[in-house]
PDB file of N, CA and C in Angstrom:
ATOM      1  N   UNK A   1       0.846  -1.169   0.000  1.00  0.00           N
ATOM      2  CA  UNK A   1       0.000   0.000   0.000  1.00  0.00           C
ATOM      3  C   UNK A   1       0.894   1.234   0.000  1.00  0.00           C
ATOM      4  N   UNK A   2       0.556   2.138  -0.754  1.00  0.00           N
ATOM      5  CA  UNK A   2       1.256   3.381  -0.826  1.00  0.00           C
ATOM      6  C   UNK A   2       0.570   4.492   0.461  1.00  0.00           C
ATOM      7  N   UNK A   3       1.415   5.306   0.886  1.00  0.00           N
ATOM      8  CA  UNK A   3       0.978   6.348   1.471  1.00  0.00           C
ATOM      9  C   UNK A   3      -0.538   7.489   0.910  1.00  0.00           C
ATOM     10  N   UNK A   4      -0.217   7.632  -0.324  1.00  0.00           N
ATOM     11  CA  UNK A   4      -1.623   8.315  -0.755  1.00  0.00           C
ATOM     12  C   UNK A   4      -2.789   7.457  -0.539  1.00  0.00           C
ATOM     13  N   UNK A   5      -2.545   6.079  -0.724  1.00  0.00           N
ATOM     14  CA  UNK A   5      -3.900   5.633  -0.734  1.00  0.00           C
ATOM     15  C   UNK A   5      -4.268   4.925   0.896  1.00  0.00           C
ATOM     16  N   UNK A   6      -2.908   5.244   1.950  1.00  0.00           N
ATOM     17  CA  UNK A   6      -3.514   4.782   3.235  1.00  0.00           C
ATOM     18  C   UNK A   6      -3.989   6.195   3.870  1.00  0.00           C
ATOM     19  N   UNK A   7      -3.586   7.140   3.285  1.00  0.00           N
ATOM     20  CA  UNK A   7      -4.639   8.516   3.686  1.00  0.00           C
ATOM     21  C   UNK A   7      -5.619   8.617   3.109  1.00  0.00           C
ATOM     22  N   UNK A   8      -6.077   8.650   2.119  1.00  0.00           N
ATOM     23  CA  UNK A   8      -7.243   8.129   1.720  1.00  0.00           C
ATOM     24  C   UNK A   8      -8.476   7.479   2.867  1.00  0.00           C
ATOM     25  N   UNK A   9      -8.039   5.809   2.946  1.00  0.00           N
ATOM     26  CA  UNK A   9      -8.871   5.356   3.572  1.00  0.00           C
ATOM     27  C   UNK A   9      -9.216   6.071   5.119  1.00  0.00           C
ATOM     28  N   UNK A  10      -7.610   6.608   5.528  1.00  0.00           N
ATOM     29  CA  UNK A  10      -7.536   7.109   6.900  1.00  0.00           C
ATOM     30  C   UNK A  10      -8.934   7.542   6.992  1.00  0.00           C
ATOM     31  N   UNK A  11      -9.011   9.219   5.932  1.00  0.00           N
ATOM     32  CA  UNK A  11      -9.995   9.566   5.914  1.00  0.00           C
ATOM     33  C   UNK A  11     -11.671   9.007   6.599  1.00  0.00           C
ATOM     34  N   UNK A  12     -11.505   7.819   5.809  1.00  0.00           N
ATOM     35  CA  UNK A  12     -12.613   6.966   6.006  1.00  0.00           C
ATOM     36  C   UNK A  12     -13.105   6.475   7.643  1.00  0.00           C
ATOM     37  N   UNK A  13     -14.157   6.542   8.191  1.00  0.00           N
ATOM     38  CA  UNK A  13     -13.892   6.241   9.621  1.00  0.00           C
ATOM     39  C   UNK A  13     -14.643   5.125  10.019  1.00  0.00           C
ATOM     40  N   UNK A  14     -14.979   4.290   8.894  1.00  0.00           N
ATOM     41  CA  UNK A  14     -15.546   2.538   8.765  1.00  0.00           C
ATOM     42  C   UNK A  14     -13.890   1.939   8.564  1.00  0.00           C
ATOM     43  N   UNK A  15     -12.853   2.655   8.312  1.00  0.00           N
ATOM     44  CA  UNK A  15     -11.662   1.981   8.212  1.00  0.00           C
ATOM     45  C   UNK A  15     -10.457   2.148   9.168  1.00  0.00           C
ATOM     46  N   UNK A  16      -9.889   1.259   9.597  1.00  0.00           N
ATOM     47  CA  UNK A  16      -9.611   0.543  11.103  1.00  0.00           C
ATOM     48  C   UNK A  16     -10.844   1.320  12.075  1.00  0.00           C
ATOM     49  N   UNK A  17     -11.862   1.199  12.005  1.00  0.00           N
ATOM     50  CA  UNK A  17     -12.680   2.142  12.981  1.00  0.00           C
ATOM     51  C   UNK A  17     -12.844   1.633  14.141  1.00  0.00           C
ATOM     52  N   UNK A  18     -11.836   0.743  14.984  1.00  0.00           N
ATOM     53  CA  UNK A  18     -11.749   0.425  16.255  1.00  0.00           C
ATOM     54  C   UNK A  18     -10.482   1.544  16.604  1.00  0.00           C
ATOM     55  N   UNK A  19      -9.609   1.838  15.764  1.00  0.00           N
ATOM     56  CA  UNK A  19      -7.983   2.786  15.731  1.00  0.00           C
ATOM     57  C   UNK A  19      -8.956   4.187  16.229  1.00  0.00           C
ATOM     58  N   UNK A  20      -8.663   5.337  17.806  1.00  0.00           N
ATOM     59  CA  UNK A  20      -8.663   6.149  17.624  1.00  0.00           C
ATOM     60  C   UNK A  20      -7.742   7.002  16.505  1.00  0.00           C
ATOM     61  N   UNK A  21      -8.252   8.047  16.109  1.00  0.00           N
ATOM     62  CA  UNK A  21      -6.716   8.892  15.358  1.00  0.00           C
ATOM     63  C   UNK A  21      -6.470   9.616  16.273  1.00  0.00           C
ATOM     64  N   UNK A  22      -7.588   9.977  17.002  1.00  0.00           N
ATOM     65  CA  UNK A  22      -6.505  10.906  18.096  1.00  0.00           C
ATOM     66  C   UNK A  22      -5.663  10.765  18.793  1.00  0.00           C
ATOM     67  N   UNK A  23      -5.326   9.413  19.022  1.00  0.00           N
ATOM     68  CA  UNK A  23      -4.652   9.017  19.576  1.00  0.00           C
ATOM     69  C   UNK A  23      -3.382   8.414  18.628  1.00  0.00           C
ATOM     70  N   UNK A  24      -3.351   8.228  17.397  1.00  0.00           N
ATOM     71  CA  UNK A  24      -2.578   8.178  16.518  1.00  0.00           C
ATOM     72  C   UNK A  24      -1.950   9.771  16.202  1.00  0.00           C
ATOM     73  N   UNK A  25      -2.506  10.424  16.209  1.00  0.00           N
ATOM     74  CA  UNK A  25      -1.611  11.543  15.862  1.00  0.00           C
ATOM     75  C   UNK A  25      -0.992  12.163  16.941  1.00  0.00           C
ATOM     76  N   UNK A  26      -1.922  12.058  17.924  1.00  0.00           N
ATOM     77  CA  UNK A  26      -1.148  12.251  19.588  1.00  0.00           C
ATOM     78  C   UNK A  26       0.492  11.743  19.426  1.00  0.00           C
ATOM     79  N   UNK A  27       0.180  10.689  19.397  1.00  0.00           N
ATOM     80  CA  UNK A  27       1.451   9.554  18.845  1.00  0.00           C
ATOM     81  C   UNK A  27       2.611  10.136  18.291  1.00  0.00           C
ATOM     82  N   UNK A  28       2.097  10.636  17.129  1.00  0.00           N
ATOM     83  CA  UNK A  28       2.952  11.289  16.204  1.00  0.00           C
ATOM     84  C   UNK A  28       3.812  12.515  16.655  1.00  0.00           C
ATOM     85  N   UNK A  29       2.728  13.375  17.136  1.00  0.00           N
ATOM     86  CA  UNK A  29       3.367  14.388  17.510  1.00  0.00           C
ATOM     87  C   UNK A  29       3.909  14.141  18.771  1.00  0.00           C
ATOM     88  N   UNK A  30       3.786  13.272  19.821  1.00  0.00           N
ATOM     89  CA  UNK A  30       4.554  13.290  20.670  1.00  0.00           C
ATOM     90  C   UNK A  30       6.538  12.430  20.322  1.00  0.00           C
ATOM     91  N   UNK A  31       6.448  12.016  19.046  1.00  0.00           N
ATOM     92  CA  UNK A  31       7.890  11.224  18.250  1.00  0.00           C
ATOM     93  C   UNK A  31       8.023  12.931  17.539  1.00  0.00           C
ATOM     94  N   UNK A  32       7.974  13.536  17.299  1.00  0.00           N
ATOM     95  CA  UNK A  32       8.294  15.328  16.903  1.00  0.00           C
ATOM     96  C   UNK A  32       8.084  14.572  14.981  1.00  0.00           C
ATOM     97  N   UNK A  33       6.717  13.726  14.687  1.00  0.00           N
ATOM     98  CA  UNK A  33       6.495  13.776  13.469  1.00  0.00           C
ATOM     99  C   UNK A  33       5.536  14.211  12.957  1.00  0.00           C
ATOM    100  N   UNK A  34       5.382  14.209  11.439  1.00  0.00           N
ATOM    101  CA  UNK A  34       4.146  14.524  11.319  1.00  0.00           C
ATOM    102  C   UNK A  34       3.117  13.056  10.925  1.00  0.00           C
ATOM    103  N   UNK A  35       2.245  13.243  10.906  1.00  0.00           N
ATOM    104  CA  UNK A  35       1.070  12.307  10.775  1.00  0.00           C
ATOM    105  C   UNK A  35       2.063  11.538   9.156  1.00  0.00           C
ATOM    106  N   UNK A  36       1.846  12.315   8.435  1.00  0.00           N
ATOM    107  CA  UNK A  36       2.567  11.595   6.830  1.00  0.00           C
ATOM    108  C   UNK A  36       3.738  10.663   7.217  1.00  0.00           C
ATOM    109  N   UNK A  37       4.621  11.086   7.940  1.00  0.00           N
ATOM    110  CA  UNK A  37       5.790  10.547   8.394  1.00  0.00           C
ATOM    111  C   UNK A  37       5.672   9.606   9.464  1.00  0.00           C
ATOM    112  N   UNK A  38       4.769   9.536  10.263  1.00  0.00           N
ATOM    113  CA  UNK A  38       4.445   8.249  11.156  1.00  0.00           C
ATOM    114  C   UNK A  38       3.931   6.799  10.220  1.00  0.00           C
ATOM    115  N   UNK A  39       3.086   7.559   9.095  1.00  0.00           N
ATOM    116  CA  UNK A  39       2.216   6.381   8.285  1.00  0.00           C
ATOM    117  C   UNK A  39       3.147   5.962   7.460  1.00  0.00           C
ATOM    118  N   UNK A  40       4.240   6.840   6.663  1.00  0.00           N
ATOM    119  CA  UNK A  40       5.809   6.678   5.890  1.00  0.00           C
ATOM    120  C   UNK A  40       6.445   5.194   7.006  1.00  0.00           C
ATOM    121  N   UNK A  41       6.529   5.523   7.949  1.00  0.00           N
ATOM    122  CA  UNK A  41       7.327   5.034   9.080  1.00  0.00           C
ATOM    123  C   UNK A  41       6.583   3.537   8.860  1.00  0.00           C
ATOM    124  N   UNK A  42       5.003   3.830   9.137  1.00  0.00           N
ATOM    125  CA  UNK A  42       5.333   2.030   9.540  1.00  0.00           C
ATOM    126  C   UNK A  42       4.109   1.504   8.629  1.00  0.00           C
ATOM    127  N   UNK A  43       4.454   1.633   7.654  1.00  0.00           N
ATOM    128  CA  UNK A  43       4.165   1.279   6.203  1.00  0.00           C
ATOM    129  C   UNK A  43       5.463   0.515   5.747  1.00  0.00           C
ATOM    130  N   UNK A  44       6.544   1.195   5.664  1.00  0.00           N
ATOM    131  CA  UNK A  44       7.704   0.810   5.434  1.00  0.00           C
ATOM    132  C   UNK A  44       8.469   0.110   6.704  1.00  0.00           C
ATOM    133  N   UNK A  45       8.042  -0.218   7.739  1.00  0.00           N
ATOM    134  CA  UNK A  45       8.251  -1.334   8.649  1.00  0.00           C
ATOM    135  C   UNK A  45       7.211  -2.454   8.679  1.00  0.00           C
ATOM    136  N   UNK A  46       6.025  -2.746   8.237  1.00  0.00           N
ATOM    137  CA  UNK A  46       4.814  -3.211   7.742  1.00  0.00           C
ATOM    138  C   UNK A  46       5.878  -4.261   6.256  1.00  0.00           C
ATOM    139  N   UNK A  47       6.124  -3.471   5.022  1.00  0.00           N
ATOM    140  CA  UNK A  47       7.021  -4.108   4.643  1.00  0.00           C
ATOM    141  C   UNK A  47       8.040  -4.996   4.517  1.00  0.00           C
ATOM    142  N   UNK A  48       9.089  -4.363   5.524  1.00  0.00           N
ATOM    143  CA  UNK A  48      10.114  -4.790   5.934  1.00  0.00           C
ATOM    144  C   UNK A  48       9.802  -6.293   6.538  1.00  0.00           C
ATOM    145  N   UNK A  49       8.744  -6.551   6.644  1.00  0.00           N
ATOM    146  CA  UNK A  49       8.449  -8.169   7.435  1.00  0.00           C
ATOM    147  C   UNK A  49       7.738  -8.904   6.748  1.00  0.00           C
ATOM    148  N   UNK A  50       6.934  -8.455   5.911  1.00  0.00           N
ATOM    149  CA  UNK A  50       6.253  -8.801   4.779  1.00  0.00           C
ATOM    150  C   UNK A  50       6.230 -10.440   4.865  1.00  0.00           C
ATOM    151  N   UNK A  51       7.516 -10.604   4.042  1.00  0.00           N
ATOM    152  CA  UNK A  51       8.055 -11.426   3.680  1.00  0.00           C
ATOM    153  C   UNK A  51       8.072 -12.607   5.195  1.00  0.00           C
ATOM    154  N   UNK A  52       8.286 -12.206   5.972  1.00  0.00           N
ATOM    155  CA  UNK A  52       9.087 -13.250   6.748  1.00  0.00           C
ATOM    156  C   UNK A  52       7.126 -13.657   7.340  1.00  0.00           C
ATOM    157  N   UNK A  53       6.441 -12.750   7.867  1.00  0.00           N
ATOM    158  CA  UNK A  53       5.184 -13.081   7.965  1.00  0.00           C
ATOM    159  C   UNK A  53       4.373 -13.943   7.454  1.00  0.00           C
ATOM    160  N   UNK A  54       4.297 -13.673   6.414  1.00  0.00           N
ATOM    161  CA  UNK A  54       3.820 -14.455   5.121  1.00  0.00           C
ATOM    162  C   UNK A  54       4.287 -16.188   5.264  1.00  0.00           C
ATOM    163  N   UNK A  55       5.902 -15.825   4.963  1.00  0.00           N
ATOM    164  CA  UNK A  55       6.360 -16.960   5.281  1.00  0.00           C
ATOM    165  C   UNK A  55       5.925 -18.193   6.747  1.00  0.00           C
ATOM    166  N   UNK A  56       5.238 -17.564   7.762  1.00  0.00           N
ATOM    167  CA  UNK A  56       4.920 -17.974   9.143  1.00  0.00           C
ATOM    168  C   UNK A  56       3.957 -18.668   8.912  1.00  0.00           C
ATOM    169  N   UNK A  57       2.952 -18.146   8.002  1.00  0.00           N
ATOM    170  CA  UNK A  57       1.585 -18.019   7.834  1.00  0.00           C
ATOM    171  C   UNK A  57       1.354 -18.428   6.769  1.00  0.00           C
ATOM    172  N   UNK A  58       2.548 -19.457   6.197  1.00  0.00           N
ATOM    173  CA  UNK A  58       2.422 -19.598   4.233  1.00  0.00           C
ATOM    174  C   UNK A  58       1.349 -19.392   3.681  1.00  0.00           C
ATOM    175  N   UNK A  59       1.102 -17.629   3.432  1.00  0.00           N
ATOM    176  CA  UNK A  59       0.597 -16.478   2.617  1.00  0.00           C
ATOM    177  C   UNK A  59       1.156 -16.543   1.498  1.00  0.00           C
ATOM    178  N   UNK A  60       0.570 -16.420   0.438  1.00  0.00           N
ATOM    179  CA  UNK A  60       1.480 -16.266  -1.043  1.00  0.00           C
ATOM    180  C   UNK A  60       0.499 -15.525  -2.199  1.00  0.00           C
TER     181      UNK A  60
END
């Protein structure tokens, strides 16, 4: 998933709609980021395991 299209859904509040955001951006700004750069952040750690997950769970 790319960043434009997980703001997108963010938007949406049927999507993760158990996830406060206020408490997600709380989040953010308390790491001195911005909201884009928290979702950058673990999008691209989300990634980074991808693979090995999948592999746990032989996902393919």
């Amino acid at each position: 998933m790319e960043l434009k299209s997980l703001k997108k859904k963010y938007k949406d509040k049927k999507f993760a709609a158990g996830c406060s955001r206020e408490i997600i951006e709380k989040g953010a700004e308390m790491l001195g980021w911005t909201l884009d750069e928290l979702l950058t952040r673990t999008l691209d750690a989300m990634k980074s395991v991808e693979d090995s997950v999948n592999a746990q769970f032989n996902c393919e």
